[in-house]
Every structure is written in C-alpha cells, then in structure tokens.
N, C-alpha and C. Protein backbone atom coordinates (compact mmCIF):
# COMPACT_ATOMS: atom_id res chain seq x y z
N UNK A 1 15.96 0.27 24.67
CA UNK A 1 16.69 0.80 23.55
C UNK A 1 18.01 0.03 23.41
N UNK A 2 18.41 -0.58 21.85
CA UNK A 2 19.65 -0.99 21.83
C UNK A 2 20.84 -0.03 21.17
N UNK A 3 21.79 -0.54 21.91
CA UNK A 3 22.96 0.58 21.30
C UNK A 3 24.04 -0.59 20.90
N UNK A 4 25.01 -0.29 20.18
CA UNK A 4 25.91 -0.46 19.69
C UNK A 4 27.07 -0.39 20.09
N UNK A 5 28.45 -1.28 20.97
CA UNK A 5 29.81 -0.58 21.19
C UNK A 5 30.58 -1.88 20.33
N UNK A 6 31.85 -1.15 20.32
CA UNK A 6 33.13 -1.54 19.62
C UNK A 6 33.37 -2.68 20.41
N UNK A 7 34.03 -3.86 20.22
CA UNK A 7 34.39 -5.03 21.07
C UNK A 7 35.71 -5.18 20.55
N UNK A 8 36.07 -5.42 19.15
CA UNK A 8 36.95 -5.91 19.09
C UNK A 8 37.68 -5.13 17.40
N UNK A 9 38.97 -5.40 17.38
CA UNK A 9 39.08 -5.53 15.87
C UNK A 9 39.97 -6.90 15.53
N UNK A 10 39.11 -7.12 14.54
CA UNK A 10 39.64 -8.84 14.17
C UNK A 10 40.21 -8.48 13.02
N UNK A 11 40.29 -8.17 11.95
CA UNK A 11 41.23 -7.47 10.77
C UNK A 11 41.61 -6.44 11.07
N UNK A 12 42.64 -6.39 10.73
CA UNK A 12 43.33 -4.98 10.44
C UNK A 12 43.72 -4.84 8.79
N UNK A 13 44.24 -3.57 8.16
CA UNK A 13 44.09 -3.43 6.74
C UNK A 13 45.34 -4.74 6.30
N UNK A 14 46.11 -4.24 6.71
CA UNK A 14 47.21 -5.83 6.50
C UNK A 14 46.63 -7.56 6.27
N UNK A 15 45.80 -7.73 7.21
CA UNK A 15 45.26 -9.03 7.67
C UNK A 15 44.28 -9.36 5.88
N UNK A 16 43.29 -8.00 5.81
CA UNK A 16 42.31 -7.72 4.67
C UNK A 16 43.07 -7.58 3.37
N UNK A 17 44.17 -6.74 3.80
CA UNK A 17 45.10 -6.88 1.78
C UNK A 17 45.52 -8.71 1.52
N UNK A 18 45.73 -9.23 2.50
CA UNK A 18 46.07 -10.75 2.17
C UNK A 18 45.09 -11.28 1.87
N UNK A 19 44.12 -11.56 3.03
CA UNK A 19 42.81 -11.98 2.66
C UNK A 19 42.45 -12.09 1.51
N UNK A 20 42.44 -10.36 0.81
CA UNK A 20 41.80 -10.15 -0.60
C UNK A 20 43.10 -10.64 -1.78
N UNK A 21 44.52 -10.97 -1.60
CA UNK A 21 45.18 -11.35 -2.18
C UNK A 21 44.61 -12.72 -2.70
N UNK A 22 44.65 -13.60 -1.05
CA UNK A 22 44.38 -14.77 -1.09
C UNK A 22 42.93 -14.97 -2.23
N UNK A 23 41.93 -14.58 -1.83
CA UNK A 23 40.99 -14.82 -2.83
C UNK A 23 41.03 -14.81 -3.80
N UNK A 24 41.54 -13.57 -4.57
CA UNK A 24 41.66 -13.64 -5.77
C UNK A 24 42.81 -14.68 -6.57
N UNK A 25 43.88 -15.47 -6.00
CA UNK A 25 44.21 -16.31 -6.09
C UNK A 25 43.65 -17.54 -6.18
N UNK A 26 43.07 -17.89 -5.26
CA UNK A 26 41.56 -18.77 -4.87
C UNK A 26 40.64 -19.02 -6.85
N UNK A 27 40.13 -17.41 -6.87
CA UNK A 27 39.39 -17.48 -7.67
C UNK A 27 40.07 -17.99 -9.22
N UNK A 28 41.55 -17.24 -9.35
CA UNK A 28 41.83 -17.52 -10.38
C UNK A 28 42.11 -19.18 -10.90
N UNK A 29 42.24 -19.37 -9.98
CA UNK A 29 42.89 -20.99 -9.37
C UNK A 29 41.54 -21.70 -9.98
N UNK A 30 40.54 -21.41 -8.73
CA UNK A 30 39.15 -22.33 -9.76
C UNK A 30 38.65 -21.81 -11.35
N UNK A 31 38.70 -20.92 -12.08
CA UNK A 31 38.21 -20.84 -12.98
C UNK A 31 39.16 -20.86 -13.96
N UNK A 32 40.63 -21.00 -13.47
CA UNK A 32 41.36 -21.39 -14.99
C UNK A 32 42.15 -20.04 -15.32
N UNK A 33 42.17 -19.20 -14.56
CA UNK A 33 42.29 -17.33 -14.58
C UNK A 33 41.26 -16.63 -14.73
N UNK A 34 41.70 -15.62 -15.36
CA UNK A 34 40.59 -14.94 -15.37
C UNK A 34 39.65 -14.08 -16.27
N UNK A 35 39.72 -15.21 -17.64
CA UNK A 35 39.08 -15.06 -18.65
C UNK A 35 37.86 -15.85 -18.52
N UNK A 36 36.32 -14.87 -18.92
CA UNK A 36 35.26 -15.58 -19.33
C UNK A 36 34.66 -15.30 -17.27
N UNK A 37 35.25 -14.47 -16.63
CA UNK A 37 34.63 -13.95 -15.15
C UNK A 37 34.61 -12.28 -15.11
N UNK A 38 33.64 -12.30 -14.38
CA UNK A 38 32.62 -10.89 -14.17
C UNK A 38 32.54 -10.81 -12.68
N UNK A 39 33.55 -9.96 -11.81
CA UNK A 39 33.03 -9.53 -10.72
C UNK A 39 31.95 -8.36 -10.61
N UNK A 40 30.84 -8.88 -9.92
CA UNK A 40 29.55 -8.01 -9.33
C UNK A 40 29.33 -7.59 -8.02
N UNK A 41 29.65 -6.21 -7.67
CA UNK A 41 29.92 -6.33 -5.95
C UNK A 41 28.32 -5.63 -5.62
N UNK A 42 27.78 -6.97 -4.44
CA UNK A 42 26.90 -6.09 -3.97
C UNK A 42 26.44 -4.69 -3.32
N UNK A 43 25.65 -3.69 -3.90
CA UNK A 43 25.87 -2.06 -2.83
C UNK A 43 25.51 -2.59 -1.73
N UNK A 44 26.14 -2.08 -1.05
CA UNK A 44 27.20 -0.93 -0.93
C UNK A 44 28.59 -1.26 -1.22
N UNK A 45 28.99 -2.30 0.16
CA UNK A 45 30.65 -2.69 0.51
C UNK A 45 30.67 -3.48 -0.74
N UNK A 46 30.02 -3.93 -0.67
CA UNK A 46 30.21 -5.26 -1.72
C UNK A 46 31.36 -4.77 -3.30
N UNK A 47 30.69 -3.35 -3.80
CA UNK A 47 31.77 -2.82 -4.42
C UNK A 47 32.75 -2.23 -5.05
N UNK A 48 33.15 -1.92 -3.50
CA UNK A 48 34.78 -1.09 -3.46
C UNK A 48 35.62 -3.21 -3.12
N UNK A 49 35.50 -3.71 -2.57
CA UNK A 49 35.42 -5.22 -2.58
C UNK A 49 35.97 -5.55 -3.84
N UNK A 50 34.72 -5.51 -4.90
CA UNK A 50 34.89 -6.17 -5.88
C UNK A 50 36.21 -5.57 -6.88
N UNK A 51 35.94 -4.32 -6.81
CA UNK A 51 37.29 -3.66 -7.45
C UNK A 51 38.79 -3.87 -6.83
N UNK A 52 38.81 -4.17 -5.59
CA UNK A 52 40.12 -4.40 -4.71
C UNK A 52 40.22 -5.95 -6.01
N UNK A 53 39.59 -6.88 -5.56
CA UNK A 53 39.64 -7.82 -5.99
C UNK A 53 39.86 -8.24 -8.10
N UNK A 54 39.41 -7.37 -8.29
CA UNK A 54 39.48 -7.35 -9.78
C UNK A 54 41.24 -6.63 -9.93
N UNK A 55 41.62 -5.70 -8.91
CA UNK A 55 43.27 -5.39 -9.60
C UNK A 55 43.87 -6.34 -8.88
N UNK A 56 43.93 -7.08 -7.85
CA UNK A 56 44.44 -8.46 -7.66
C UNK A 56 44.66 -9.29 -8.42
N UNK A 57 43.02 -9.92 -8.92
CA UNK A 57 43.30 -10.65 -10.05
C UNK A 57 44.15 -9.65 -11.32
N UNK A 58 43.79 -8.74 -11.63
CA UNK A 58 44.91 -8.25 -12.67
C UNK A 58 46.40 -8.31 -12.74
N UNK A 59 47.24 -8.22 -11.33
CA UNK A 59 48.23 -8.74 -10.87
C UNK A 59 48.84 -9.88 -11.39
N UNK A 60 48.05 -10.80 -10.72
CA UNK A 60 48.07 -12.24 -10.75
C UNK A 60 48.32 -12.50 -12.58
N UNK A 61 47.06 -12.12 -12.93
CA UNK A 61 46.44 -12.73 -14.34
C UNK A 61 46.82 -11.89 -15.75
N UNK A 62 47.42 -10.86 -15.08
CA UNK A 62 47.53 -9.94 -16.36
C UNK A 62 46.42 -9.28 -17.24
N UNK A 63 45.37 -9.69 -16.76
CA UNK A 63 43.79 -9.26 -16.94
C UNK A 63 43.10 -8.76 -15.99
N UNK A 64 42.47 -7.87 -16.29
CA UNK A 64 41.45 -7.28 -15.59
C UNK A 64 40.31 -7.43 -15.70
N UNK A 65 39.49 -8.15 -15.03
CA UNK A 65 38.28 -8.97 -15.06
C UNK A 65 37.23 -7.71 -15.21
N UNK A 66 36.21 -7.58 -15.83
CA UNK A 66 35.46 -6.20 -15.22
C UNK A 66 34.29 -6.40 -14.25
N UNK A 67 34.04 -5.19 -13.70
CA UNK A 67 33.53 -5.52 -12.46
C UNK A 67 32.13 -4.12 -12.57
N UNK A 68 30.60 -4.87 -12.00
CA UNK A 68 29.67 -4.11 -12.12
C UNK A 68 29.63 -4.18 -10.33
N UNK A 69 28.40 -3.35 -10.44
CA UNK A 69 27.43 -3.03 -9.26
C UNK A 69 25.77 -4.02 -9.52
N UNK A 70 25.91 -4.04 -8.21
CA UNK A 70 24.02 -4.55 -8.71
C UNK A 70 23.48 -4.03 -7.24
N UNK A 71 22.54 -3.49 -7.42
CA UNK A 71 21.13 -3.17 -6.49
C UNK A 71 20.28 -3.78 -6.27
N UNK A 72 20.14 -4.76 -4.67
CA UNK A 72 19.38 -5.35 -4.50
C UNK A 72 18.19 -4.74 -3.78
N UNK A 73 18.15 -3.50 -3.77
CA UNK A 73 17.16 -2.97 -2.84
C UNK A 73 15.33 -3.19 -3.22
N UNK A 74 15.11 -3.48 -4.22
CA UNK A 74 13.64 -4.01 -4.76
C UNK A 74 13.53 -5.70 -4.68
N UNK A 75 14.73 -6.89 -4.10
CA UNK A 75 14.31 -7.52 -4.53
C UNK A 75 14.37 -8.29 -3.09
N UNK A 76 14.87 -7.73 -1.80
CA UNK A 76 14.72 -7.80 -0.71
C UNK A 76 13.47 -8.50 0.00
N UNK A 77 13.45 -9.67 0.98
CA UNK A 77 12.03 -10.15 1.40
C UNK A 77 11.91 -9.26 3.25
N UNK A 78 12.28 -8.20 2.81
CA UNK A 78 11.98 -7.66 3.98
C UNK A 78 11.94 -6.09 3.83
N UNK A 79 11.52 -5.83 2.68
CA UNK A 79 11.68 -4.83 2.03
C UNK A 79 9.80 -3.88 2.82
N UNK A 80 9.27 -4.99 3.27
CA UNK A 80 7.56 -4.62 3.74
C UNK A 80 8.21 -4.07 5.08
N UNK A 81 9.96 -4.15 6.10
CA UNK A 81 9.56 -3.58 6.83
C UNK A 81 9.83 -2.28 7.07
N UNK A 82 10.46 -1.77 5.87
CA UNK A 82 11.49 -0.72 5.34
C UNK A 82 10.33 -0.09 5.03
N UNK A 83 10.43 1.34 5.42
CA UNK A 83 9.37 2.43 4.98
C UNK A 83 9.86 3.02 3.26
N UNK A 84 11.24 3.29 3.47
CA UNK A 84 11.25 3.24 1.45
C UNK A 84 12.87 3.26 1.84
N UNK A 85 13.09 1.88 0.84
CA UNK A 85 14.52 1.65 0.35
C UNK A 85 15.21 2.71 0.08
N UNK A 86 16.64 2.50 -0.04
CA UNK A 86 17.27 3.80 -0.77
C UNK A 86 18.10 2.69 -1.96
N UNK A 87 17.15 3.55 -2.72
CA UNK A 87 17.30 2.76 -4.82
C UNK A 87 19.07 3.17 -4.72
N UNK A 88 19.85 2.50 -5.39
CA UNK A 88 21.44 2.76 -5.71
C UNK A 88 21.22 2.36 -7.49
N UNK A 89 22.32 2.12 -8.33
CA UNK A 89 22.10 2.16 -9.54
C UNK A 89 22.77 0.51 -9.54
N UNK A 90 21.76 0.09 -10.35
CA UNK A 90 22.62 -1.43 -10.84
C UNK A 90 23.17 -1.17 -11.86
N UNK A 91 24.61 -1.57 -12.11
CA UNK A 91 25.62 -0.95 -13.41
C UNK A 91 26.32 -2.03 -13.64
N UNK A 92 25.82 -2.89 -14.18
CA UNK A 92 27.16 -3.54 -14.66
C UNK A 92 27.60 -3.97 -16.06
N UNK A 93 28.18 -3.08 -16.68
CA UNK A 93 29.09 -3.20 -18.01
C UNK A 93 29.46 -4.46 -18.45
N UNK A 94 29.09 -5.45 -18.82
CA UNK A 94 29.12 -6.62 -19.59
C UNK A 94 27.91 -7.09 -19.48
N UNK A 95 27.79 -8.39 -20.09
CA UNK A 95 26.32 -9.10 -20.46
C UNK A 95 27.10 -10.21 -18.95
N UNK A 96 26.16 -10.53 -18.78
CA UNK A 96 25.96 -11.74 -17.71
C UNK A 96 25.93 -13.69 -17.80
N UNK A 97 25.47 -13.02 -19.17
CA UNK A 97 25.02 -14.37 -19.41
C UNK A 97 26.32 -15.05 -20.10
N UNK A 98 26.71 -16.35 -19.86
CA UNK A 98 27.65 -17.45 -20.20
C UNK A 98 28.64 -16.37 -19.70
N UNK A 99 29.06 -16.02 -18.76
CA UNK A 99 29.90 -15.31 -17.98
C UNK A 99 29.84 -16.53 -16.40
N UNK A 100 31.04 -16.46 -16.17
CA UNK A 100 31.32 -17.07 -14.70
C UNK A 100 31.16 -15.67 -13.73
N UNK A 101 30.00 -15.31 -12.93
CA UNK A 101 30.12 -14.34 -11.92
C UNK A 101 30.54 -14.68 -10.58
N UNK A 102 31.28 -13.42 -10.17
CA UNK A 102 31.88 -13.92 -8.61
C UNK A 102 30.94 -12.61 -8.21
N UNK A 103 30.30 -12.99 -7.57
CA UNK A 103 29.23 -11.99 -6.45
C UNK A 103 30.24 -11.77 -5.66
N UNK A 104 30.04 -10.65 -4.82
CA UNK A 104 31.09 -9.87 -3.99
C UNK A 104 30.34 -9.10 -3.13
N UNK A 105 30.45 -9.47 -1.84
CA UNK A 105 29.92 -8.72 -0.39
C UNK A 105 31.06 -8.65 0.75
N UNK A 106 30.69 -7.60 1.30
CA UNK A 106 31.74 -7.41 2.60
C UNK A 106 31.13 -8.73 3.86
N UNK A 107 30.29 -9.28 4.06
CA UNK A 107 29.50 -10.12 5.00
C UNK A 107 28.35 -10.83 4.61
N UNK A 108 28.83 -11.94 5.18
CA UNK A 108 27.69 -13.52 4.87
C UNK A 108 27.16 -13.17 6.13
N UNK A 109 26.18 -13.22 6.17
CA UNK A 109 25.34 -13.72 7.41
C UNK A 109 24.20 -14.73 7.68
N UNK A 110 22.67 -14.33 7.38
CA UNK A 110 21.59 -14.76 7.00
C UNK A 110 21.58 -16.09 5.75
N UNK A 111 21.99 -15.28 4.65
CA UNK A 111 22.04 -15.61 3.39
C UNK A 111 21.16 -14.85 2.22
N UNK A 112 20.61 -14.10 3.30
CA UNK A 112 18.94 -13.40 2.12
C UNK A 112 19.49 -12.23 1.57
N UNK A 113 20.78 -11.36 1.67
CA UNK A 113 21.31 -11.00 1.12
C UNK A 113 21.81 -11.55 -0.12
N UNK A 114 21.96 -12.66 -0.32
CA UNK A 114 22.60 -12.92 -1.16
C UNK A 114 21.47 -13.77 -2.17
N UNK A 115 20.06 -14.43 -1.82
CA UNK A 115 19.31 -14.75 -2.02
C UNK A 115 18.49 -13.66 -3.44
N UNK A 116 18.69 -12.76 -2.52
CA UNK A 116 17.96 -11.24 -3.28
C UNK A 116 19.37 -11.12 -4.65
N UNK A 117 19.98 -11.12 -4.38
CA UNK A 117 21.10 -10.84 -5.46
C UNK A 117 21.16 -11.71 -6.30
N UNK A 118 20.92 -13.17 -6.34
CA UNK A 118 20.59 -13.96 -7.46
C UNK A 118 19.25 -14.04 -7.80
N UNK A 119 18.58 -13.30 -7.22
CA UNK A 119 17.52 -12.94 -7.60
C UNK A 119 17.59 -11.79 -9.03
N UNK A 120 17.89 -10.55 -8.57
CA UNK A 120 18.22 -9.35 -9.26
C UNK A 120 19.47 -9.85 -10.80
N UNK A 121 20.36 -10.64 -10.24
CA UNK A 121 21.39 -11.47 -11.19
C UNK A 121 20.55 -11.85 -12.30
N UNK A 122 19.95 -13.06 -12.15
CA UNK A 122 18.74 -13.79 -12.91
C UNK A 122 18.10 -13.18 -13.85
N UNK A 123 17.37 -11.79 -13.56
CA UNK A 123 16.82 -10.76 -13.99
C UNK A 123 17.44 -10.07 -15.31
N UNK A 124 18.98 -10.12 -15.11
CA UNK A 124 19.78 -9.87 -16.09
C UNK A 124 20.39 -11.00 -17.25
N UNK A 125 20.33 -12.11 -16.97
CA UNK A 125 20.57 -13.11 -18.02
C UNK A 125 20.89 -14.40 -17.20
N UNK A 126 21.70 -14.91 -17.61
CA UNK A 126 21.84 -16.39 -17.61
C UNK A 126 23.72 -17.06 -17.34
N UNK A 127 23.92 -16.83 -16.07
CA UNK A 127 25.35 -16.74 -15.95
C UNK A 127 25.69 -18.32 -16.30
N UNK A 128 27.01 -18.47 -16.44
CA UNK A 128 27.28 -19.89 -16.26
C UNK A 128 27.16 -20.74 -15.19
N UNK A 129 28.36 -19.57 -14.45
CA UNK A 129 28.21 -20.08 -13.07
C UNK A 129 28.28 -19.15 -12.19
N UNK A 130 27.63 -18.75 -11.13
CA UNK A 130 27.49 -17.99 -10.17
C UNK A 130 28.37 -18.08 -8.69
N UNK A 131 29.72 -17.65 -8.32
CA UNK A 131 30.48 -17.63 -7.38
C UNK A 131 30.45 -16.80 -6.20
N UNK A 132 30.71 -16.87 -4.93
CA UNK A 132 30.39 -15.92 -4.17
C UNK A 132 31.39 -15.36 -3.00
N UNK A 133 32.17 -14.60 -3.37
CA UNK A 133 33.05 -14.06 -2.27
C UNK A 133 32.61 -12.82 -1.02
N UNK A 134 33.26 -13.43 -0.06
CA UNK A 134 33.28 -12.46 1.18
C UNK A 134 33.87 -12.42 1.75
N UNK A 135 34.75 -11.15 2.34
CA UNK A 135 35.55 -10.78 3.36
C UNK A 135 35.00 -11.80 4.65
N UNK A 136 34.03 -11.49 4.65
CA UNK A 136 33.53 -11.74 6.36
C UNK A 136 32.77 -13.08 6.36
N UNK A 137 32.81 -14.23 6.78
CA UNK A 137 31.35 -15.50 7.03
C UNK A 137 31.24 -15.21 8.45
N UNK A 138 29.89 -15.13 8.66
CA UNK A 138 29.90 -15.09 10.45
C UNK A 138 28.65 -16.09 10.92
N UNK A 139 28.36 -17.30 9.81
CA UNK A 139 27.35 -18.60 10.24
C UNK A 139 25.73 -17.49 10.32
N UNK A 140 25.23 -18.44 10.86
CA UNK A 140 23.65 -18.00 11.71
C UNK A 140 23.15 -17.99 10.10
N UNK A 141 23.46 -18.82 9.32
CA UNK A 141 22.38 -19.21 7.82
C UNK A 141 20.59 -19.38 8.60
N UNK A 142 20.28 -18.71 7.54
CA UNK A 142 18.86 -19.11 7.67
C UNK A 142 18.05 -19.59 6.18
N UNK A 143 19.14 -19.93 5.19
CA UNK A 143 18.94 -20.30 4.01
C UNK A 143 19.99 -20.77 3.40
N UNK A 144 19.74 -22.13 2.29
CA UNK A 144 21.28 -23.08 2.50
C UNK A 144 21.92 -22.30 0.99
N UNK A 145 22.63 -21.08 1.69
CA UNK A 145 23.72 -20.31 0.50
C UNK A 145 25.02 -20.68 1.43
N UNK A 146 26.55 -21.04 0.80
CA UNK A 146 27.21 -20.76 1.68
C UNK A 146 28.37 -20.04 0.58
N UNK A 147 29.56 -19.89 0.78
CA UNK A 147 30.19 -18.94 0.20
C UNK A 147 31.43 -19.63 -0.51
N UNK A 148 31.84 -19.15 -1.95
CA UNK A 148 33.13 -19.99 -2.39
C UNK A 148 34.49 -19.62 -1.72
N UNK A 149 34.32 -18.27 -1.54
CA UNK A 149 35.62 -17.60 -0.91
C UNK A 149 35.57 -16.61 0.03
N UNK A 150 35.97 -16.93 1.06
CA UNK A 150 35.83 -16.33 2.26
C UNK A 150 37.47 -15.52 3.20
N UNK A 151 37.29 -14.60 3.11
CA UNK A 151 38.39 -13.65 3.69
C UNK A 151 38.77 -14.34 5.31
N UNK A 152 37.88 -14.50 6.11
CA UNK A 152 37.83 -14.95 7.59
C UNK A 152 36.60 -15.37 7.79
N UNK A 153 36.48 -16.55 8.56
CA UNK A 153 35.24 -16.94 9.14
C UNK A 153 35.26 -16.34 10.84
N UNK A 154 34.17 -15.73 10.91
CA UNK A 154 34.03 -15.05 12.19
C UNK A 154 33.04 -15.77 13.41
N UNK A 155 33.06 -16.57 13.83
CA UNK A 155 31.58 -17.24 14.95
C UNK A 155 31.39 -16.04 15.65
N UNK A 156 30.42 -15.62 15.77
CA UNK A 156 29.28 -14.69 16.52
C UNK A 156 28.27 -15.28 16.99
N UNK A 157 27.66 -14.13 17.85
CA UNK A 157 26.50 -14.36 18.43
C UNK A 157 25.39 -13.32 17.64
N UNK A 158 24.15 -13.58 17.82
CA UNK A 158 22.91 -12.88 17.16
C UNK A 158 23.09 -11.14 18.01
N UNK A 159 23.94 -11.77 18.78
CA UNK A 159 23.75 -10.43 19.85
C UNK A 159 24.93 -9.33 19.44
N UNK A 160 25.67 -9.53 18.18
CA UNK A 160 26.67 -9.07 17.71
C UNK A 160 26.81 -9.00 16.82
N UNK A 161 27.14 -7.75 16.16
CA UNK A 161 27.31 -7.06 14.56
C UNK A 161 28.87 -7.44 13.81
N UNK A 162 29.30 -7.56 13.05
CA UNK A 162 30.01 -7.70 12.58
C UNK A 162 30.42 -6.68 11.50
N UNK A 163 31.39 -5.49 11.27
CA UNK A 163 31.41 -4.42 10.50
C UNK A 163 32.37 -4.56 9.80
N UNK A 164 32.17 -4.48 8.55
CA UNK A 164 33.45 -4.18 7.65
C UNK A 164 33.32 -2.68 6.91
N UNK A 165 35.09 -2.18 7.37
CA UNK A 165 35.37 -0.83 7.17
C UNK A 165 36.31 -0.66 5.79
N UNK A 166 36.17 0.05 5.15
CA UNK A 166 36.73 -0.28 3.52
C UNK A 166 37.30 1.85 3.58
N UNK A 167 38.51 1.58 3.36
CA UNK A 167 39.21 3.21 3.09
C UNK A 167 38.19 3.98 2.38
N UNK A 168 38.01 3.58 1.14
CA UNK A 168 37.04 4.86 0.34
C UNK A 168 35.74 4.78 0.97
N UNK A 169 35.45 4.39 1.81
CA UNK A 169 34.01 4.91 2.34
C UNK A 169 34.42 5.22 4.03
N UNK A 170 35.38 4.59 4.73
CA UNK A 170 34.94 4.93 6.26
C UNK A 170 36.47 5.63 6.35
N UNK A 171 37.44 5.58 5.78
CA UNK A 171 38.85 6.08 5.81
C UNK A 171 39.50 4.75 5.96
N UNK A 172 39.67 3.71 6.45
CA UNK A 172 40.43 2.95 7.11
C UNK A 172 39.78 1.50 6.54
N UNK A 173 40.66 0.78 6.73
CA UNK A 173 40.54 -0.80 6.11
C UNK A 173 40.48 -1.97 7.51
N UNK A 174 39.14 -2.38 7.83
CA UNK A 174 39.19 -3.15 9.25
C UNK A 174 38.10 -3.84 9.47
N UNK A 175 38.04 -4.90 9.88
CA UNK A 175 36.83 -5.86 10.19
C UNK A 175 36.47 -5.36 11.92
N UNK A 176 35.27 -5.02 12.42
CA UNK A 176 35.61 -5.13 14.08
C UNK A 176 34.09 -5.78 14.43
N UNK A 177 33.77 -6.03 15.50
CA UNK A 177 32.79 -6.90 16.15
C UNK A 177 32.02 -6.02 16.66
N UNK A 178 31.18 -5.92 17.11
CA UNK A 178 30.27 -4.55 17.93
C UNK A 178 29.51 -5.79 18.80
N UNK A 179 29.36 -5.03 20.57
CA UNK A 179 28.45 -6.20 21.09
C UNK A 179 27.26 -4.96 20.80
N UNK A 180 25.65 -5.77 21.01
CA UNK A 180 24.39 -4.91 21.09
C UNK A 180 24.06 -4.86 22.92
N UNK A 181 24.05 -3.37 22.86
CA UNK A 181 23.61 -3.60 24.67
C UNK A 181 22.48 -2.72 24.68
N UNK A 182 21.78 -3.30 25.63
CA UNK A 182 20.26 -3.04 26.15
C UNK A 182 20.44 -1.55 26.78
N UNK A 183 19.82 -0.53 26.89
CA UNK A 183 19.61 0.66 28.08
C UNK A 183 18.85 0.92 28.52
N UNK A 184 18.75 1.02 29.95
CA UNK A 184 17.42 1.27 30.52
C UNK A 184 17.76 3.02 30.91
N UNK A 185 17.20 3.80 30.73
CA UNK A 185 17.30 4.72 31.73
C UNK A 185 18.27 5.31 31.07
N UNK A 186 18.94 5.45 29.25
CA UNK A 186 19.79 6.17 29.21
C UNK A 186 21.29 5.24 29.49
N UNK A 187 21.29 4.53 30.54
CA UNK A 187 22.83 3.76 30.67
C UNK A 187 22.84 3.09 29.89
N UNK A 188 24.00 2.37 29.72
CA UNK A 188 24.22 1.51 28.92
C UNK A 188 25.12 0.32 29.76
C-alpha cells in the first residue's frame, strides 16, 4: 500500500503572488497586452489560477482579459482506467477562435494533461495561438508539450507528488512536495 507524507513546502503564498505577478507580466509582454487573449484554466486548479492571473493582468493592462473553464474529463487517454470521470462544466464565455489562449494549470508534469486540453480547445474553434501557463513544471515529459510560463520549475522524482494549494479551495496559498512511501504491515 502507498501512502502519501508532506516533505517539503517550496512556495509559500508570498513566493506564488509574485510568481503569478511575474507571469502575467511575462504574458502581457509577449502578446502586446492584453487585448485579443482569453485565459482558460484547466478544472480544477487550473481555474482559480486563471482568474488570479486575469486581475493581474488587469492591473498591469487596465483590461481584464476574460477567463473560461474547460473540462477535460472525456478527452483524457486514460480515461479506460477510471471507472467514471467526474464531468465538471466547460464554460467559457467568449468564442475561441482568432483569440490568443493562455491555458492555465496549477502543474506540468506528463504533458497528457495538457494534450487532452488542446484536444477539448480544438473542439471549440480555432485559436490563434495557444499559450500555456503553470505555477508548477516538475519535467518527467512523456510528450513534447513544454510550457510558456512557468511560476517555478520543481525537479522531482516519479516517487513524488507535487501539490498545489490555492485559498478558495484548500484555505491557504502553497506549493509542497509529498514523498510516496510503501507500507507493509500498516507502518509506514
């Protein structure tokens, strides 16, 4: 049996309000501000994320970019090992198409997260250009996506989770590491 403990915290909410400063700076910087962009945060983390990031850029830009949801839970390649997804609502209030989208997740990992999301994207129209922010990169690609804007790059091991904690869902604003440990017998 594997269990889960706390190892570390590598953000704290301070470290994450800059981070998300920084990006949205980042972003406005490459696209000219922030007219003619559509933040889309992936469900879950992905976006309370995207909204941090959309009143940033409003800050900055004097605009408020608008910002949807999208549900990748049908378009998942591992969805055969899931006994039944839990459906969320894809919402996102503008058209897509000839729009610059910044995709928005709390963690890069794999990449098939994000694979599935330009998948589901696609489905909806025809963006210009497709951008991709994350709090968290933690490597171990298994598909060549990599990310435009990245909060912290984290090196891990396979043997280690990487969690991002966001106020309106866990109370508190924090990146922390979890190692995975084996139990035999109940110990850990």
């Amino acid at each position: 049996m594997e269990q889960f403990a706390p190892k570390a915290t590598i953000m704290d909410a301070d470290a994450m309000r800059r981070a998300m400063t920084r990006i949205a700076h980042e972003i406005c910087e490459h696209n000219e501000g922030a007219e003619g962009i559509g933040l889309v945060g992936i469900v879950s983390r992905g976006m309370p994320l995207a909204r941090i990031l959309a009143a940033e850029i409003a800050e900055i830009e004097g605009t408020r970019p608008p910002v949807g949801q999208l549900d990748i839970s049908f378009y998942r390649d591992d969805i055969g090992r899931h006994i039944a997804p839990v459906r969320h609502s894809t919402n996102i209030p503008f058209s897509v198409s000839n729009t610059d989208v910044i995709l928005v997740d709390d963690v890069l990992y794999t990449g098939r997260t994000v694979r599935s999301a330009l998948d589901a994207l696609m489905d909806l129209g025809r963006p210009r250009s497709v951008q991709l922010a994350v709090m968290v990169d933690r490597g171990h690609r298994e598909l060549p996506i990599r990310a435009d804007y990245v909060g912290k790059n984290v090196p891990s091991s396979r043997t280690e989770d990487v969690r991002v904690h966001l106020k309106d869902v866990d109370g508190e604003n924090s990146v922390t590491i979890w190692d995975i440990r084996s139990t035999k017998g109940g110990e850990a």
